[in-house]
Protein backbone atom coordinates (compact mmCIF):
# COMPACT_ATOMS: atom_id res chain seq x y z
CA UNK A 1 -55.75 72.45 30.87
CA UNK A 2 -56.77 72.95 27.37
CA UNK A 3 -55.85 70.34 25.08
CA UNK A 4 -53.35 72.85 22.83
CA UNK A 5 -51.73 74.14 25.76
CA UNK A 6 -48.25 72.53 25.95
CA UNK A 7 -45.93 72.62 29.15
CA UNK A 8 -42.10 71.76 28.98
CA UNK A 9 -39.26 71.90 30.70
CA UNK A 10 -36.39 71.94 27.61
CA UNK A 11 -36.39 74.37 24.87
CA UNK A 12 -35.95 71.58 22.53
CA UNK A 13 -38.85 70.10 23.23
CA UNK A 14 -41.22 72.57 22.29
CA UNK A 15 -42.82 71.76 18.89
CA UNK A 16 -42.13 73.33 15.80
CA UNK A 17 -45.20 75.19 15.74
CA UNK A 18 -44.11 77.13 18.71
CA UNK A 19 -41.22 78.87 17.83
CA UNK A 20 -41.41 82.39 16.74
CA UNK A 21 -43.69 83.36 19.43
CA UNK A 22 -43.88 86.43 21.88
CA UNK A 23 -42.63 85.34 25.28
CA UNK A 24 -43.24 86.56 28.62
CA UNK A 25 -40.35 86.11 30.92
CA UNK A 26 -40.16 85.72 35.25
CA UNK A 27 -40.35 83.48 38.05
CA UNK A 28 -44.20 84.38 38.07
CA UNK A 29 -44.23 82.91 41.86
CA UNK A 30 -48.38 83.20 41.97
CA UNK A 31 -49.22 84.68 38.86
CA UNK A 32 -50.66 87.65 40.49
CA UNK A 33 -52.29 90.70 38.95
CA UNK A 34 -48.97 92.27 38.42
CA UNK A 35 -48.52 89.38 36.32
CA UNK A 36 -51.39 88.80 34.65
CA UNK A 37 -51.18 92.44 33.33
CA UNK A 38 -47.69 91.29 31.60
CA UNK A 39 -49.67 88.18 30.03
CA UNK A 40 -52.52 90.08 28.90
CA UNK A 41 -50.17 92.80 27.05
CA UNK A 42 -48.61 89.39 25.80
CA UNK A 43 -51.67 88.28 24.16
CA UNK A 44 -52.50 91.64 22.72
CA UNK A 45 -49.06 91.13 21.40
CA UNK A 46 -48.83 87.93 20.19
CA UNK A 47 -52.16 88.06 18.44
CA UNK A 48 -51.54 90.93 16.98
CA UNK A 49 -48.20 89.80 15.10
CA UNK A 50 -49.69 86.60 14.50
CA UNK A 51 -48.06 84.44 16.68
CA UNK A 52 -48.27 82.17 19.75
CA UNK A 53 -48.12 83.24 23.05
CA UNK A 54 -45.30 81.79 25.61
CA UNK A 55 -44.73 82.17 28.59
CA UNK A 56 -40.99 81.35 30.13
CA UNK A 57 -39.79 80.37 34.00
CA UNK A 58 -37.65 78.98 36.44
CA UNK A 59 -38.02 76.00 38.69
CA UNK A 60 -36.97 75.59 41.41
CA UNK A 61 -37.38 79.76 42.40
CA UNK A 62 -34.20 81.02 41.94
CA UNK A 63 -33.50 81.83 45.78
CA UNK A 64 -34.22 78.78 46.53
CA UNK A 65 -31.27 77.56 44.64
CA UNK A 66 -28.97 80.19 46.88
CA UNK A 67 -30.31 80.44 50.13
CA UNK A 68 -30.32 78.72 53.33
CA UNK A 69 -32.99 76.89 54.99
CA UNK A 70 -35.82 77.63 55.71
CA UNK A 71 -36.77 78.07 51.82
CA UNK A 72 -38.46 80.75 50.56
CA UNK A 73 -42.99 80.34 51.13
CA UNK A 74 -43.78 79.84 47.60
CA UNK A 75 -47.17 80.63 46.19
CA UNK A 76 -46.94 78.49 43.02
CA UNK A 77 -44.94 75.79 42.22
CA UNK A 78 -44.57 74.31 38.82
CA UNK A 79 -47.80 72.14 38.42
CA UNK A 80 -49.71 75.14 39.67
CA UNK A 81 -48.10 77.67 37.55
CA UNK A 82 -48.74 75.53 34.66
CA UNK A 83 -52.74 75.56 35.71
CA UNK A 84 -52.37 79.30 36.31
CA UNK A 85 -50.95 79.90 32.55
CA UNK A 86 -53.15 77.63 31.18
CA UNK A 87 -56.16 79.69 32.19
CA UNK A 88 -54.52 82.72 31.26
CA UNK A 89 -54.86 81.77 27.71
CA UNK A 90 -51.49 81.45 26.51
CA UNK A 91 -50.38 78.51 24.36
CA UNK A 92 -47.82 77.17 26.33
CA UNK A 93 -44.95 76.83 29.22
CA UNK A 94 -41.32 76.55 29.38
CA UNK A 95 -40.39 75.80 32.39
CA UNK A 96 -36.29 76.13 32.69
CA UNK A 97 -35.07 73.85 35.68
CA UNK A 98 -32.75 76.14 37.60
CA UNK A 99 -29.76 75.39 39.38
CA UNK A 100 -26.42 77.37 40.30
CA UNK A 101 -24.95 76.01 36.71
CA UNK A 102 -27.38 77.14 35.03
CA UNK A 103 -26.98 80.74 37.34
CA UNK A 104 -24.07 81.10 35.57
CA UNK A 105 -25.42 81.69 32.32
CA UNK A 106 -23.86 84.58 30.64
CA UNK A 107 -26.98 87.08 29.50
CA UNK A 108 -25.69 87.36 26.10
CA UNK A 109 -26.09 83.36 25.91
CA UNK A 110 -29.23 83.43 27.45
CA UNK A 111 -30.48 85.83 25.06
CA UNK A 112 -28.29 84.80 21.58
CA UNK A 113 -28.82 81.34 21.99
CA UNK A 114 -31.61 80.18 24.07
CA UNK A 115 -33.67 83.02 23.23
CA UNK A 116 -33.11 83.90 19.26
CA UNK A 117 -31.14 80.44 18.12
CA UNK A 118 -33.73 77.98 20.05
CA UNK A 119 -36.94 79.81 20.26
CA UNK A 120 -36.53 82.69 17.64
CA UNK A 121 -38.37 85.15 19.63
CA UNK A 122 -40.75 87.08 17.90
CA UNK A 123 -40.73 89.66 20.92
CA UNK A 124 -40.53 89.64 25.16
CA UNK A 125 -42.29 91.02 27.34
CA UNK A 126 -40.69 91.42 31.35
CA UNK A 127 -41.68 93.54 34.33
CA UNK A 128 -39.37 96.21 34.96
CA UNK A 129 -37.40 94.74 37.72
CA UNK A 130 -37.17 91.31 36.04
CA UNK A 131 -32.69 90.44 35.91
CA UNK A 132 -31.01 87.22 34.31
CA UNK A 133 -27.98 85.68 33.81
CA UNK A 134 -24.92 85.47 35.67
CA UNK A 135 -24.67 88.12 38.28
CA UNK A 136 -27.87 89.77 37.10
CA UNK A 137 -25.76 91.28 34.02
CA UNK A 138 -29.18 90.75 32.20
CA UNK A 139 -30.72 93.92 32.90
CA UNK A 140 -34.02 95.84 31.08
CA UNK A 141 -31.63 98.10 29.87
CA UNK A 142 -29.45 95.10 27.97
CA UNK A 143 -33.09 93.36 26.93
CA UNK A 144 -33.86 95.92 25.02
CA UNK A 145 -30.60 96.67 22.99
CA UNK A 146 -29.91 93.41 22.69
CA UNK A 147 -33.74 93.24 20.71
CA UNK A 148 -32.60 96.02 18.89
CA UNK A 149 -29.35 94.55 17.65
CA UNK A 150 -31.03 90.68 17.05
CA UNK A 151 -34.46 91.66 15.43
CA UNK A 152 -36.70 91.14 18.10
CA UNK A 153 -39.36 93.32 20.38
CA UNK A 154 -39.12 93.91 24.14
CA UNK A 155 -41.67 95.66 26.14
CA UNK A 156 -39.73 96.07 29.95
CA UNK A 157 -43.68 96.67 31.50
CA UNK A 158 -43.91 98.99 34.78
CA UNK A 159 -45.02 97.16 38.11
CA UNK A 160 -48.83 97.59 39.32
CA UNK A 161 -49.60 99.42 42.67
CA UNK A 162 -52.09 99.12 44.56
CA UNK A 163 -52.88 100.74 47.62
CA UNK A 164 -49.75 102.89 47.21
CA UNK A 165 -47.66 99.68 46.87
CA UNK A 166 -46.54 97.39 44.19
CA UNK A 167 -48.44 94.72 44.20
CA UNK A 168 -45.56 91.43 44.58
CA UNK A 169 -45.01 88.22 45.18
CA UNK A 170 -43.55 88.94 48.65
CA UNK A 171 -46.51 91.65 49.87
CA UNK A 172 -49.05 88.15 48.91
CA UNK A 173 -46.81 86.05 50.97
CA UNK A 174 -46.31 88.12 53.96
CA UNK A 175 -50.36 88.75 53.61
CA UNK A 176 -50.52 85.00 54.19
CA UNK A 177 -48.55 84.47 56.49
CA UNK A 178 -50.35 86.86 58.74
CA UNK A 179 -53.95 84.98 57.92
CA UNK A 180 -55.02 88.06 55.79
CA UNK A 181 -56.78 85.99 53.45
CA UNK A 182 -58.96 88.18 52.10
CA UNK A 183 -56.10 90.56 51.27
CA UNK A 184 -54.09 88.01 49.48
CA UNK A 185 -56.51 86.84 47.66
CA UNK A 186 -57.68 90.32 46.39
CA UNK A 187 -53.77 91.11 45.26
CA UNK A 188 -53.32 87.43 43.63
CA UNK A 189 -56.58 88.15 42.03
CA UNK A 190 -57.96 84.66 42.53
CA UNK A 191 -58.52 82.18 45.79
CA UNK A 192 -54.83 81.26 46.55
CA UNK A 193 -54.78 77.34 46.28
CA UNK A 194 -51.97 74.65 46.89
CA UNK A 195 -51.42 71.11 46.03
CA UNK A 196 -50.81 68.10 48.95
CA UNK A 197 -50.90 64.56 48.96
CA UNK A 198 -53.71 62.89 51.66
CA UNK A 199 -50.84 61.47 54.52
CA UNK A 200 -52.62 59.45 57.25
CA UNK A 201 -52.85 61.25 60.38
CA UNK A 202 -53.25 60.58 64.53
CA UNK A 203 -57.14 60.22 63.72
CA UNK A 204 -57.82 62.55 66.42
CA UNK A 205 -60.03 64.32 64.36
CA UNK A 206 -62.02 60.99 63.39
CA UNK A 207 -62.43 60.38 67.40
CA UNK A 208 -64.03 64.29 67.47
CA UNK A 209 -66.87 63.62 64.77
CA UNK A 210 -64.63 65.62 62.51
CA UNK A 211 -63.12 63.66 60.23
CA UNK A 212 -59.93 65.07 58.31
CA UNK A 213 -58.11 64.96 54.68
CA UNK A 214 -54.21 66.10 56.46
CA UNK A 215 -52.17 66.91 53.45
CA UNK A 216 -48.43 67.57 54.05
CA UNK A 217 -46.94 70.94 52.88
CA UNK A 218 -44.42 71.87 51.20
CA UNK A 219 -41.24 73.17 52.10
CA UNK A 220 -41.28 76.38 53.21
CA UNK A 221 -44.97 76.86 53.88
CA UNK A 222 -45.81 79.71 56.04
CA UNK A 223 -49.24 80.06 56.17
CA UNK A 224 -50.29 81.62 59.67
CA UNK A 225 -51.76 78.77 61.73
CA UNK A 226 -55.25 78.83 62.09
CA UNK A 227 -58.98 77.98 60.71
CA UNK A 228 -60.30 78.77 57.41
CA UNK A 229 -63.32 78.03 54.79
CA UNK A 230 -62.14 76.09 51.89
CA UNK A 231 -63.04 74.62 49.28
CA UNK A 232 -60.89 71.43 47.62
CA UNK A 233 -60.60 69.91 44.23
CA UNK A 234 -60.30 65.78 44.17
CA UNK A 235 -60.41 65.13 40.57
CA UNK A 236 -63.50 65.93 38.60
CA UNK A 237 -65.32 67.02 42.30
CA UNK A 238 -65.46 70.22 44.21
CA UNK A 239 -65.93 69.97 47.88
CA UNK A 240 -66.45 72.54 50.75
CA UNK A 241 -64.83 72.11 54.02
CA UNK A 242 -63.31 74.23 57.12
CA UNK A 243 -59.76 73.59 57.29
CA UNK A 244 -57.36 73.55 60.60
CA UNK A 245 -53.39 74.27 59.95
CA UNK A 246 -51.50 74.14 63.30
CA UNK A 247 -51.76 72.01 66.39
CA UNK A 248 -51.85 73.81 69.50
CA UNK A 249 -53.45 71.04 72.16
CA UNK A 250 -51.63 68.54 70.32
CA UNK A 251 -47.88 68.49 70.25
CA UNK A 252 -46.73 68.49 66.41
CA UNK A 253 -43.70 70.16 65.36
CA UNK A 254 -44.91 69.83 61.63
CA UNK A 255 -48.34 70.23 61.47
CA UNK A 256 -50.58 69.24 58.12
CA UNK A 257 -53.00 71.05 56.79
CA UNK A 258 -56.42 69.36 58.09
CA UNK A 259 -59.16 69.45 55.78
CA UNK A 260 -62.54 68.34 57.46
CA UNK A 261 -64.77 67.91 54.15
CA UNK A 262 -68.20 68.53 54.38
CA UNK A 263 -70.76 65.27 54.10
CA UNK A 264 -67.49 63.38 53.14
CA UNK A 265 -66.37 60.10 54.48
CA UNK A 266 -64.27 58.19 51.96
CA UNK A 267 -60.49 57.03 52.11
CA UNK A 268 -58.48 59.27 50.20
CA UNK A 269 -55.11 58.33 51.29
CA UNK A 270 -52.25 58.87 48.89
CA UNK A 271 -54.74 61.01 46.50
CA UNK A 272 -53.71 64.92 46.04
CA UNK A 273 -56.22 67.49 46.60
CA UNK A 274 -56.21 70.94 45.83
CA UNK A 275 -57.45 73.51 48.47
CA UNK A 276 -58.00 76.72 47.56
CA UNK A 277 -58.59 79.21 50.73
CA UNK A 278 -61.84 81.03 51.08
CA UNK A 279 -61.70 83.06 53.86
CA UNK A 280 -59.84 82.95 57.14
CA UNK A 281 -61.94 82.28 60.47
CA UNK A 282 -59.88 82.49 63.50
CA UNK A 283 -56.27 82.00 64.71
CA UNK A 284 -55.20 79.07 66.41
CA UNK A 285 -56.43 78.41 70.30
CA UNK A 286 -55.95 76.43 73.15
CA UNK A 287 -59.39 75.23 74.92
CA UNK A 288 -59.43 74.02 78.58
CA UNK A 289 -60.74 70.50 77.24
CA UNK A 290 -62.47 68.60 74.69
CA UNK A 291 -66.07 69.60 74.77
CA UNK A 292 -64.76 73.09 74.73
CA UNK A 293 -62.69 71.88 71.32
CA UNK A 294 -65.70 70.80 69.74
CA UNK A 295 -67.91 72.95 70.31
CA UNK A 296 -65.54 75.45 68.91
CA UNK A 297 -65.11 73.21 65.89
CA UNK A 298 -68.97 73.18 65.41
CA UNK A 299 -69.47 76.79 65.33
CA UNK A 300 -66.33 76.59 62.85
CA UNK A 301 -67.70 74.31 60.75
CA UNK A 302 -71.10 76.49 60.62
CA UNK A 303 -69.03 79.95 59.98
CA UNK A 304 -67.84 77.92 57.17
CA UNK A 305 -70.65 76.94 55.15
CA UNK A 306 -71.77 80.71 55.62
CA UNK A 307 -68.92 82.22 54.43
CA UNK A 308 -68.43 79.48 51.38
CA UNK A 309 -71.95 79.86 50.14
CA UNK A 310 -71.26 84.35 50.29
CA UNK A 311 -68.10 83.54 48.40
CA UNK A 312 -67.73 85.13 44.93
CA UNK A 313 -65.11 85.18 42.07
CA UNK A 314 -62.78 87.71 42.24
CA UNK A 315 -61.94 87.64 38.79
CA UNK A 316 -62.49 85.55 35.33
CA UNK A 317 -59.46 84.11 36.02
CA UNK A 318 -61.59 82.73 39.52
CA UNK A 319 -63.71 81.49 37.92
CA UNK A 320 -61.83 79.29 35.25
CA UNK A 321 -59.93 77.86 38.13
CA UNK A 322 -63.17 76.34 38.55
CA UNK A 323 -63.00 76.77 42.54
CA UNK A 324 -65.58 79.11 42.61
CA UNK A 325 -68.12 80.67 39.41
């Protein structure tokens, strides 16, 4: 991140310099182009009033805090969505922990004092279907008088379509969960990635010649099971690999995400990677025996590298995530 950006998670933390600023407010759950249209109209803004640029969220999601089990598949958690905004270009994070006290936040609170006392809004920004405080009182409608009675701007910005449909959160998670890569990718406008700590695994994949960096997933991940090209982050290094998520010869109830790193043999335990998917391969599949399994994984492994080295940016934004560009 870039040395002046500044991430925190309570509104009195945020320096001095900070306050007065335009903000951009939502969950942001991938920073997708819907979203990065709201940040760029919040530079544009903000730079043109002279002020920094802010944006403000929730962890954990809000319907995580209200819902049963299984939790919601979440694109970006709050490490991630502090990378995302930092390559946006905006000079800073709040990041509000969320919890059913804080649920109950009256929207003229949220606004009078969190809003004008603590962070003296110069102006907000929202999309159009963006509610807060307790029982959703908060709507666009009350944003925007409530700006009008306190002094500040609000811009309440209309969704983006694409394809006839708004492009959301939920259509990118339902595109991943069916292994439509490509798709998701295209609507995020950047390689999805995710976060996981190296967890030591049944070596099975060290007795194949196929070596594997198994990270364990979060909560709620529903990424269809199969084989993609990948490329990872581990520190300061980019690597290529061909991923397998999903166990079918191989009884596991909670399958890692297996990372098989090209011309890599080092131990990595206890290290987090970042994995950003390329491209999807093929779904999961039950072979008849080993040599079967491996020469599967071969031709895999060579689909890979091909599809890697065709692999563009899809954006600016692609490209200072640094996994491709």
């Amino acid at each position: 991140m870039p040395v002046s950006f500044v991430r925190v998670s309570n509104l009195d933390d945020l320096p001095a310099n900070l306050r007065g600023a335009y903000v951009a407010i939502g969950n942001f759950d991938g920073f997708h182009r819907g979203h990065q249209s709201i940040i760029a109209a919040l530079r544009e803004r903000a730079a043109a009033a002279g002020v920094p640029a802010l944006v403000l969220t929730f962890e954990p999601h809000p319907r995580d805090v209200f819902a049963p089990a299984p939790f919601m598949f979440r694109l970006t958690q709050g490490d991630a969505k502090a990378r995302l905004a930092a390559a946006l270009g905006v000079d800073g994070i709040i990041i509000l922990p969320f919890d059913a006290a804080f649920s109950q936040t009256e929207a003229e609170d949220f606004v009078g004092k969190m809003l004008v006392e603590q962070l003296g809004v110069k102006g907000v920004i929202t999309g159009a279907d963006f509610h807060f405080g307790r029982q959703r009182r908060g709507t666009p409608s009350f944003l925007r008088a409530s700006g009008e009675r306190l002094g500040f701007a609000v811009d309440c910005l209309d969704l983006m379509d694409e394809g006839d449909e708004v492009i959301s959160s939920s259509r990118i998670r339902a595109a991943l969960s069916e292994g439509a890569v490509t798709a998701a990718n295209r609507l995020l406008g950047y390689h999805w990635f995710f976060d996981g700590c190296v967890v030591k695994g049944d070596q099975r994949g060290r007795e194949l010649g196929f070596p594997t960096a198994n990270t364990a997933t979060p909560t709620g991940f529903q990424l269809a099971q199969g084989v993609y090209a990948v490329r990872a982050r581990l520190g300061d290094r980019l690597l290529d690999g061909v991923a397998a998520y999903g166990k079918p010869m191989f009884d596991n109830q909670l399958p890692p995400f297996e990372t098989h790193l090209f011309d890599f043999d080092e131990d990595i335990y206890g290290q987090t990677i970042q994995v950003a998917l390329v491209a999807h391969i093929r779904g999961q599949e039950v072979f008849s025996g080993l040599d079967e399994l491996i020469a599967a994984m071969e031709r895999d492994k060579a689909k890979a590298r091909a599809l890697i080295a065709a692999a563009r940016p899809i954006s600016d934004l692609d490209c200072s995530l640094g996994f491709l560009g």
